[in-house]
Protein backbone atom coordinates (compact mmCIF):
# COMPACT_ATOMS: atom_id res chain seq x y z
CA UNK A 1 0.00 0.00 0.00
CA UNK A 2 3.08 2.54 0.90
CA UNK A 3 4.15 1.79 -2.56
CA UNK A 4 1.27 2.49 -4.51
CA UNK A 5 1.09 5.67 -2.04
CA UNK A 6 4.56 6.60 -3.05
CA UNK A 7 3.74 6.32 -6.93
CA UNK A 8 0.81 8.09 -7.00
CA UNK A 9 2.26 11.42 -4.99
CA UNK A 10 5.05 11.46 -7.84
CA UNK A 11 2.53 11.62 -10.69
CA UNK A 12 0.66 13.99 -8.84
CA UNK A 13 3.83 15.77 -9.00
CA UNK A 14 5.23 15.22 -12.22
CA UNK A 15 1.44 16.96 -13.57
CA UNK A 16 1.14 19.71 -11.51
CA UNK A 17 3.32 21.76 -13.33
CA UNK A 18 0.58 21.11 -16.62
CA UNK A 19 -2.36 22.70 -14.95
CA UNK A 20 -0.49 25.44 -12.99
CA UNK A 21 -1.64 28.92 -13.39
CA UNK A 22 1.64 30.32 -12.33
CA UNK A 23 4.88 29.93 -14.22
CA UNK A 24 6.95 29.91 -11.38
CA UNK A 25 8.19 28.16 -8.02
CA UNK A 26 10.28 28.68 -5.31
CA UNK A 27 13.46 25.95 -4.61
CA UNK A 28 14.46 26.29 -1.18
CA UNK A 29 17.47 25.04 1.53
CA UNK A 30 15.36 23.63 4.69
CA UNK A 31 16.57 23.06 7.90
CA UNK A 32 15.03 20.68 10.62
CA UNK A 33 12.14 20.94 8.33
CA UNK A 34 9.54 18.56 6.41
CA UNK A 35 12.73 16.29 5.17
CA UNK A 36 14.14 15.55 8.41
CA UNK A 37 17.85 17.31 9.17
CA UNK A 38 18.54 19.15 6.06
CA UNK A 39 16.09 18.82 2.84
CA UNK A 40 16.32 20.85 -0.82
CA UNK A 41 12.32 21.43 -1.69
CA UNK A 42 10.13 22.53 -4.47
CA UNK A 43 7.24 23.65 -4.85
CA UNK A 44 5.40 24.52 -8.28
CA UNK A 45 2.44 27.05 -7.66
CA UNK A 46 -0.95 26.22 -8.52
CA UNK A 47 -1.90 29.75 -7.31
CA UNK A 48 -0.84 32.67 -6.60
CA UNK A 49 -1.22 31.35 -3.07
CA UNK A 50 -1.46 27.71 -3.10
CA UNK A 51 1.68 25.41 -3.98
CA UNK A 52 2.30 22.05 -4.59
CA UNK A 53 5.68 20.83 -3.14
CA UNK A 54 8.43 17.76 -2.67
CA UNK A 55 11.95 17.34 -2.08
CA UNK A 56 14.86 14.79 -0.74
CA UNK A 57 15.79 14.85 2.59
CA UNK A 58 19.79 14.21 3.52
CA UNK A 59 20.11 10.86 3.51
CA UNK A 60 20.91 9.03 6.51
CA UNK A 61 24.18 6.25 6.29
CA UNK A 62 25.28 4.04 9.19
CA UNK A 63 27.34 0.35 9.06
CA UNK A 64 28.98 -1.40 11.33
CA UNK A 65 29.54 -4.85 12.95
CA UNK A 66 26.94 -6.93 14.25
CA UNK A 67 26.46 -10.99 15.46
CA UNK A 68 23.37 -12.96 15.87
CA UNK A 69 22.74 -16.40 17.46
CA UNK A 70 22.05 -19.57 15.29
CA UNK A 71 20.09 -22.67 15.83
CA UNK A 72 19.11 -20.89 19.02
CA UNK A 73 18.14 -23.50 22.00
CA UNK A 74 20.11 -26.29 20.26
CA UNK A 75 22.89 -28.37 20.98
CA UNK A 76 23.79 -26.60 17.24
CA UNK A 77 23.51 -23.16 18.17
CA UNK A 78 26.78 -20.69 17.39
CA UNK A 79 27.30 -17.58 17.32
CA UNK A 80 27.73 -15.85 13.60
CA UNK A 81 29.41 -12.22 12.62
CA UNK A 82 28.15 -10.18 10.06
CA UNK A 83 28.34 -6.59 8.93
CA UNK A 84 25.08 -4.32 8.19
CA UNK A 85 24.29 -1.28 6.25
CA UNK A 86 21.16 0.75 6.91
CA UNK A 87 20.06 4.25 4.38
CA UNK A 88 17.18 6.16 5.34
CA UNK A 89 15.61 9.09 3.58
CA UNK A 90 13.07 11.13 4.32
CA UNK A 91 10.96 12.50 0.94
CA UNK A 92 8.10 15.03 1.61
CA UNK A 93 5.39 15.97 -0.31
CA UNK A 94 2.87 18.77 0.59
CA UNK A 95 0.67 21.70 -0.06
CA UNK A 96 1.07 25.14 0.93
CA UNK A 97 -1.58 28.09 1.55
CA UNK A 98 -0.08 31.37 2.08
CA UNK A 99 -2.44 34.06 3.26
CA UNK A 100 -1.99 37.51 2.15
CA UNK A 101 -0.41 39.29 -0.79
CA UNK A 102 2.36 41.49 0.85
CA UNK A 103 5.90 40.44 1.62
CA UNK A 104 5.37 39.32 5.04
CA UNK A 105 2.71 36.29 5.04
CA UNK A 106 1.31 33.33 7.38
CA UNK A 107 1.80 29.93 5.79
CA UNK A 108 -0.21 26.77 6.65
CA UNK A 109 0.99 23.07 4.92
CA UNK A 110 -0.21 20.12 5.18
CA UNK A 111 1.76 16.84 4.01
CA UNK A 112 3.69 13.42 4.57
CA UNK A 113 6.87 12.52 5.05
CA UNK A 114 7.94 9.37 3.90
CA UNK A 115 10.84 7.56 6.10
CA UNK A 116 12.18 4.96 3.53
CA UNK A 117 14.58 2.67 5.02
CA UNK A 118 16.65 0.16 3.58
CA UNK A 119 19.03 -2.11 5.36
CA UNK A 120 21.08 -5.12 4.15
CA UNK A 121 22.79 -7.46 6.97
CA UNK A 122 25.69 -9.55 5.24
CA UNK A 123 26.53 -13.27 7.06
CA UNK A 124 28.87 -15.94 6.11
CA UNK A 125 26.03 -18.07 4.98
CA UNK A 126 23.74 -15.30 3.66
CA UNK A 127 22.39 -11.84 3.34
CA UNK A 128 19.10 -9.83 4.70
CA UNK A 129 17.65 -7.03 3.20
CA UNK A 130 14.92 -5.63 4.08
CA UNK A 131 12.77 -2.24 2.51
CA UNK A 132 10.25 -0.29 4.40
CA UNK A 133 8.42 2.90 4.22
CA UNK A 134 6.41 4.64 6.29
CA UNK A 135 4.14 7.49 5.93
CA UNK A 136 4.09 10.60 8.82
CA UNK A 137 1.67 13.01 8.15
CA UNK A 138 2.34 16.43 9.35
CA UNK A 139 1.43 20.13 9.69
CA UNK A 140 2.92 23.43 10.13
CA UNK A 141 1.54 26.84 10.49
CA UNK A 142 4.12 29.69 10.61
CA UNK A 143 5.67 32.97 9.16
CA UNK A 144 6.97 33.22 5.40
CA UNK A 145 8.95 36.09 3.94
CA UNK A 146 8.36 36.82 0.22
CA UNK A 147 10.35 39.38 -1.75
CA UNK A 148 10.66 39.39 -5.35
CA UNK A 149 13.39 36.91 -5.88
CA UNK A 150 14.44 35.52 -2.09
CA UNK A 151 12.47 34.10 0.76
CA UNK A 152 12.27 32.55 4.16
CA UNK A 153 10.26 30.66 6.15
CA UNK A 154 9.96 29.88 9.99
CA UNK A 155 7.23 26.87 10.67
CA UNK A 156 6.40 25.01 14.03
CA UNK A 157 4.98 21.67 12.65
CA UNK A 158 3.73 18.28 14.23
CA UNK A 159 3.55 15.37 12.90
CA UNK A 160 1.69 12.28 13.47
CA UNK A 161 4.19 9.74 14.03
CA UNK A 162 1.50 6.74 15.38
CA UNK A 163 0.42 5.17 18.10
CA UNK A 164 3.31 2.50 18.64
CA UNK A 165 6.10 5.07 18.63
CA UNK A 166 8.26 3.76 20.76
CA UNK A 167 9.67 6.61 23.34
CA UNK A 168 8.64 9.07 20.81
CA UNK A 169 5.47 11.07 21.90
CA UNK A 170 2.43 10.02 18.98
CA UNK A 171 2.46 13.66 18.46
CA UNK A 172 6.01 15.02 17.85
CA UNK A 173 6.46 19.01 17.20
CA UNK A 174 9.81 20.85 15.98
CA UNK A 175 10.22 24.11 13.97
CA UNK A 176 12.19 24.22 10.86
CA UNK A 177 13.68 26.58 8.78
CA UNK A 178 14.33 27.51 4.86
CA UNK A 179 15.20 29.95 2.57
CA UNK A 180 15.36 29.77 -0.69
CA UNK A 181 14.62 31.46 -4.31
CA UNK A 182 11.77 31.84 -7.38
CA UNK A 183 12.27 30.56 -10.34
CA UNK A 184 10.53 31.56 -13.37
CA UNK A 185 10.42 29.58 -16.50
């Protein structure tokens, strides 16, 4: 289901730009924002005030050394080493509403962020890969700058993150920050 979840948000973005009424977007440096640590966005406008947005999140890289037990509760269980790689990413897609028309404006957006992890564990007798993603819907209300060419944005957002969470409250808040530029076309 994530999958066909995944592949339907990327059409939806690949056709926005066809029934845009605006021939221009904005491409913007976020920090702590929709993409996790560090994300580059864009967002096509639909309207002068509404916008249609996605962009990759820093990947994520981490390997190391790791053992598991074999034939566990036999009079054949060992112990075996192995090595494991894990990448995660963290793609969002959203929508944007700014209200007003001046330079200084309140933004609302509403999306998902997809965590997509991918890890591999390497054995002497075999390999394990697994795939997973998982959707976190979000919001975030807060203050956008517009100028003619340059802006910059300051959002509180929470996102949803579930009911089994681990130590993570179901509802987890943080603020994030971009700027970026508009590009015409």
């Amino acid at each position: 289901m994530s999958k066909f979840i995944c592949v339907i948000c990327f059409l939806i973005m690949i056709a926005a730009p066809v029934f845009c009424q605006q021939p221009h977007g904005l491409l913007s440096l976020e920090l702590l924002g929709k993409g996790a640590y560090v994300s580059l966005t864009y967002e096509q406008y639909l309207t002068e005030n509404l916008s249609l947005g996605t962009g990759i999140g820093t990947p994520l890289f981490s390997r190391g050394d790791l053992s598991r037990t074999v034939n566990y509760q036999t009079e054949n269980e060992y112990n075996e080493d192995g090595t494991y790689f894990d990448v995660m990413m963290y793609p969002p897609l959203y929508i944007s509403y700014s209200f007003g028309s001046d330079t200084h404006r309140l933004l609302a957006t509403l999306g998902v962020t997809f965590s997509i992890s991918f890890s591999s564990n390497l054995y002497p007798s075999g390999r394990e890969n697994s795939f997973e993603i998982q959707p976190i819907p979000f919001f975030g209300a807060g203050y956008e700058y517009r100028g003619d060419e340059w802006f910059g944005r300051i959002v509180p957002y929470v996102a949803y993150l579930g009911e089994d969470s681990g130590w993570f409250p179901n509802f987890m808040p943080w603020i994030g920050a971009a700027v970026g530029k508009t590009v015409d076309y």
